[in-house]
Structure formats: C-alpha cells, structure tokens
Protein backbone atom coordinates (compact mmCIF):
# COMPACT_ATOMS: atom_id res chain seq x y z
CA UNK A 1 -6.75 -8.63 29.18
CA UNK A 2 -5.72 -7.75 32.76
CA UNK A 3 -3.35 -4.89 33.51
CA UNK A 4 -1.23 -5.53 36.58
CA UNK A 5 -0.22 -1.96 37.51
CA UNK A 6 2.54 -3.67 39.95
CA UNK A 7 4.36 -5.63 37.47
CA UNK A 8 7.27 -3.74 36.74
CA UNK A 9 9.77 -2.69 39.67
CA UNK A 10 9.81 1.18 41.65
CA UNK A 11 12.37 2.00 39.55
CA UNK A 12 11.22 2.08 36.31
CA UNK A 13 7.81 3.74 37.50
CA UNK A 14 7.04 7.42 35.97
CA UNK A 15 5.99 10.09 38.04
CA UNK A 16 2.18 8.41 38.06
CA UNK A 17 3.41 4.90 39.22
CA UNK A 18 2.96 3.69 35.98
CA UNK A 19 5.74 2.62 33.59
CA UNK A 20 5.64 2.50 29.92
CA UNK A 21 5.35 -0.82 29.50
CA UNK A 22 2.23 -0.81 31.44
CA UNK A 23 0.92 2.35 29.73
CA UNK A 24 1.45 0.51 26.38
CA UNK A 25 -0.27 -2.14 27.32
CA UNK A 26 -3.81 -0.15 28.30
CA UNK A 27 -2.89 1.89 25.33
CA UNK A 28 -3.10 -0.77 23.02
CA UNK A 29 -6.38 -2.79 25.29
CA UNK A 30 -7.93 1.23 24.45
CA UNK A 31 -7.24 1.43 20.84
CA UNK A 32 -8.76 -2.20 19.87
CA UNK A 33 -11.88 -1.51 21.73
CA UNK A 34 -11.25 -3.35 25.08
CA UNK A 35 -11.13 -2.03 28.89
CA UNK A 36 -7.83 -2.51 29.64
CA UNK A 37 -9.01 -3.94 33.23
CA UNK A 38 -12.04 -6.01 32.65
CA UNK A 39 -11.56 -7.20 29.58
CA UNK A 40 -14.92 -6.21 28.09
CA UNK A 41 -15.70 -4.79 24.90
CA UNK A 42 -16.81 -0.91 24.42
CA UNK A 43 -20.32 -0.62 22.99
CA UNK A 44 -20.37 0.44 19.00
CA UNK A 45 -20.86 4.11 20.29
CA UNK A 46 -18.18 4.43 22.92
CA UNK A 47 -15.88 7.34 22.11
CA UNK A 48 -13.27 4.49 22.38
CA UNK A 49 -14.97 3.20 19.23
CA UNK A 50 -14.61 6.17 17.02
CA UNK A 51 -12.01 5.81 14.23
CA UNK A 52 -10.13 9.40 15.18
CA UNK A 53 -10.04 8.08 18.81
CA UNK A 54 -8.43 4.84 17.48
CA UNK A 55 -6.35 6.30 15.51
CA UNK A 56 -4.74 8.96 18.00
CA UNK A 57 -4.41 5.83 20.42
CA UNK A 58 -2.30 4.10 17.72
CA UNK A 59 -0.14 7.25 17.50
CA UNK A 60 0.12 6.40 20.97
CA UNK A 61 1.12 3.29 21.22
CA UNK A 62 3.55 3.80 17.81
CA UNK A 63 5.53 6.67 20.02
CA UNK A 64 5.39 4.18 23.12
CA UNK A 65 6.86 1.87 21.34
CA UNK A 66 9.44 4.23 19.47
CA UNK A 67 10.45 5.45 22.71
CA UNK A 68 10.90 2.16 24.34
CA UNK A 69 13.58 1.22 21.54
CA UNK A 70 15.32 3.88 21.86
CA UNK A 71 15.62 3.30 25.90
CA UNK A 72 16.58 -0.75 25.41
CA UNK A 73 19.31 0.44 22.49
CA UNK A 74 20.65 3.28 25.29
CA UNK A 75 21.30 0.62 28.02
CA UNK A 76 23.05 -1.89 25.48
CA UNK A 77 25.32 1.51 24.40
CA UNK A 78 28.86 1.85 26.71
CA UNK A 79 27.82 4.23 29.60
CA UNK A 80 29.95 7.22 28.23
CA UNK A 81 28.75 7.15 24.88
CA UNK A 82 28.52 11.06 24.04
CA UNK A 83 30.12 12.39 27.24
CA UNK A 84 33.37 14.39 26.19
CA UNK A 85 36.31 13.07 26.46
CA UNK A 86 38.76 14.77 29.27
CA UNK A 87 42.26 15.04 28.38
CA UNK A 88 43.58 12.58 30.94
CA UNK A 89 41.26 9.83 29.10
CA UNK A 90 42.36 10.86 25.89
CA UNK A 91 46.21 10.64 27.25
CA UNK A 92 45.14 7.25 28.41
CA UNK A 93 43.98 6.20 24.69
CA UNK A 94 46.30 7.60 23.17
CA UNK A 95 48.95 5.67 25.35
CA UNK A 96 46.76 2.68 25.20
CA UNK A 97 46.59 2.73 21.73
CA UNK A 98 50.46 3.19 20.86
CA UNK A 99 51.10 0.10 23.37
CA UNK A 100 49.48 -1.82 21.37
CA UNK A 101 45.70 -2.66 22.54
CA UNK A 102 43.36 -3.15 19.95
CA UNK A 103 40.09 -0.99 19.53
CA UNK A 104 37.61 -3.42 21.05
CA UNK A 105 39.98 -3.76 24.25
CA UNK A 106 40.26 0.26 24.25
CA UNK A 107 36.51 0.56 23.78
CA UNK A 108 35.86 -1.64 26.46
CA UNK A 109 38.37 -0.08 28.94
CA UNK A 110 37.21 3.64 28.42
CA UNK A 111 33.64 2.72 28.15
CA UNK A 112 32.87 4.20 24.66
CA UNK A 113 31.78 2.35 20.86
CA UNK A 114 34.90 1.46 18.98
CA UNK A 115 33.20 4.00 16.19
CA UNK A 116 33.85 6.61 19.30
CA UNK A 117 37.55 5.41 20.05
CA UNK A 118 38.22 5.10 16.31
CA UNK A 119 36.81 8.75 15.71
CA UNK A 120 39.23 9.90 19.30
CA UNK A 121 42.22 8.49 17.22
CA UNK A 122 41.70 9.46 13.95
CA UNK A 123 41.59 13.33 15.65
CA UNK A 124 44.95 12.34 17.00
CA UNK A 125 46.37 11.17 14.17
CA UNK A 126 46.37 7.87 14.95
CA UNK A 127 44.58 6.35 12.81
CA UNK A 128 44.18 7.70 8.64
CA UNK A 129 39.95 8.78 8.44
C-alpha cells in the first residue's frame, strides 16, 4: 500500500501537511504490520508487531475515524446550526412563519435544521412543544 501524501487538496492539510485521511491511512498500513510506504511487512519483532502497539494504533485509527464522521455530518448540517439567533432573524421567522411558509422553506431560508426553527417557534409561541 502506497501513501500519496499529495492526494488531498491545501486546504484540508493540518498543520504537518498531512490530512486525516492520509494519517488514517498510514495509521491503519502501521497497525496491520505494513510500512505504510513500501508496502513491506515488519519483521515478527518490530515494535510495530507488538500487540499493545497494535492496539494503541487501533485506538488511533477508531478516533480518526470518529472524528472524520463527525466533520462529514458538520458540513451536511445548515451553516448556522448553533449560532444564536439575533432578534432581527427571529423577527424575520416569526414574520415568515405567520405568512404562511412552511418549516422546511423557513429552515432553508435562515440556514438552521427545522428541529432548530421548530424549537425558535415553539419559544415564541408559535407552535404548542
């Protein structure tokens, strides 16, 4: 297994020019006994072969790959999704909401989750909890 260190754009590079994609990736080459850039199996008594070092590098990996699920569920969230509201947005809602637009429209417009908007009216008075 190669590792392209280059694969993944400037942007989404840590502070070390690696992203954690990539660092999964050797992560995971480490913890099943394999250099992550030749490809070659570590000896029987590499330290990369000892079962606490395999284990920590599955920790590893697990909270790579924890973290990573959280970031893709972020970016498919609205972007304000726990910002405060500011009154004029909640005037806006609230006006919104009495002309008639539905909570998916309203979500969409004020970039929140309808659970957000629904909450927003409820505290209103607009809608029964």
């Amino acid at each position: 297994m190669n590792v392209h260190l280059n694969a993944a754009p400037a942007a989404e590079k840590g502070v070390n020019g690696m992203n954690q994609a990539e660092a999964l990736s050797v992560i995971r080459s480490l913890a099943n006994g394999v250099d992550p850039e030749s490809g070659e199996v570590f000896l029987a008594d590499s330290v990369y072969q000892r079962a606490q070092t395999v284990r920590a590098l599955y920790a590893a990996a697990e909270a790579l790959e924890k973290s990573e699920r959280f970031e893709r569920r972020k970016q498919q969230l609205p972007a304000k999704v726990g910002e405060p509201w500011s009154e004029d947005e909640d005037r806006k809602l609230l006006s919104g909401f009495d002309a008639g637009r539905g909570l998916p429209d309203l979500a969409s417009a004020h970039q929140r989750t309808q659970t957000g908007v629904r909450a927003r009216l409820v505290k209103y008075g607009r809608l029964a909890a």
